[in-house]
Protein backbone atom coordinates (compact mmCIF):
# COMPACT_ATOMS: atom_id res chain seq x y z
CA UNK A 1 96.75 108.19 95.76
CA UNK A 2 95.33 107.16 92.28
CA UNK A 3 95.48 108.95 89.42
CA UNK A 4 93.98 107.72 85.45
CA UNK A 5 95.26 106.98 82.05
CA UNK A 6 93.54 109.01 79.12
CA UNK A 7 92.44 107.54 76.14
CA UNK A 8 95.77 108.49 74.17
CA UNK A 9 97.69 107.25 76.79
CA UNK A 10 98.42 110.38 78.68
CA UNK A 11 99.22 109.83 82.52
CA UNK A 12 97.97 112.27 85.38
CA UNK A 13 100.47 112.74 87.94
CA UNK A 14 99.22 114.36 91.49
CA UNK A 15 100.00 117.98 91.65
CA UNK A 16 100.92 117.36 95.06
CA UNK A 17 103.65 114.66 93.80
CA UNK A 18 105.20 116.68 91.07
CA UNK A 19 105.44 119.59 93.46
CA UNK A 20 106.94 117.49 95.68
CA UNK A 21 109.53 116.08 93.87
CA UNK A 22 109.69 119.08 91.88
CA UNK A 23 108.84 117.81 88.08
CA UNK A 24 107.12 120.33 86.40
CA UNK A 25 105.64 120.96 83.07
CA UNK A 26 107.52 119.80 80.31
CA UNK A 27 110.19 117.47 82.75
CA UNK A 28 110.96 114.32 80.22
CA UNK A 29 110.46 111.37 82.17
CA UNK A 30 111.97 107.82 80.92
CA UNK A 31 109.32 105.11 81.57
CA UNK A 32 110.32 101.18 82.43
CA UNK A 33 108.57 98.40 83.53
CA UNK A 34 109.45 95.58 86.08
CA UNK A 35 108.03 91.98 84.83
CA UNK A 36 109.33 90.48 87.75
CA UNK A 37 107.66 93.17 90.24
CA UNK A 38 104.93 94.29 87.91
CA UNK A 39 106.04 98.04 88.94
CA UNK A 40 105.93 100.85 86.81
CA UNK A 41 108.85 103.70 87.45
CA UNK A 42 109.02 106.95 86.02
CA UNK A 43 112.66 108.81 85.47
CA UNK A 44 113.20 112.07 85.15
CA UNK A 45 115.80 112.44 82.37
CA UNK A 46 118.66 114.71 83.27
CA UNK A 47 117.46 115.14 86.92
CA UNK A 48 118.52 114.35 90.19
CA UNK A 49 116.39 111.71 91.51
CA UNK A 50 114.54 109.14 89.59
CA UNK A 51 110.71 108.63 90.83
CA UNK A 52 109.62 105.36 92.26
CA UNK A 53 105.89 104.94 91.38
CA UNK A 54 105.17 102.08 93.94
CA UNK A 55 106.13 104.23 96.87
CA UNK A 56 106.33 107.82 95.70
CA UNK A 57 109.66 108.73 97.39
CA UNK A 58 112.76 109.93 95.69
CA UNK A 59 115.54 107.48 94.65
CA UNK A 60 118.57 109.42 94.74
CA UNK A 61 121.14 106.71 94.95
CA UNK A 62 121.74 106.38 90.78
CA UNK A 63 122.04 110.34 90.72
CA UNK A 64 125.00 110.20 93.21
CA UNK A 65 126.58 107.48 91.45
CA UNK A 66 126.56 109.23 88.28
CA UNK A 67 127.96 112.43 89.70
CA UNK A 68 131.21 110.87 91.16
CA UNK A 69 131.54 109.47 87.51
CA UNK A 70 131.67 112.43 85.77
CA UNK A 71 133.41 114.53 88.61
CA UNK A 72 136.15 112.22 89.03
């Protein structure tokens, strides 16, 4: 899937990817970039399941991790 950058640096994310990983309008999303991969990931902030650009699929491992932390 592609997608384009706009001249003010606005990203386009797939419908059909935010639906499926359920970010919608308005989700913050914490952006960081891998020099040794050259990957691009987008977080969302305050949300279960971080996005992983490079493959699509949701990376739920960190969310988990953080929940035992704060339940005990």
């Amino acid at each position: 899937m592609e997608t384009i950058i706009l001249p003010k640096g606005y990203v386009i994310l797939p419908l059909e990817i935010c639906r499926r990983l359920g970010i919608e309008a308005g989700t913050r999303l914490e952006v960081d970039y891998d020099t040794q991969t050259g990957c691009i990931r987008l977080r969302p902030v305050n949300h279960r399941y971080a996005v992983d650009v490079r493959v699509g699929e949701k990376v739920k491992q960190k969310a988990r991790e953080k929940k035992q932390r704060t339940t005990g």
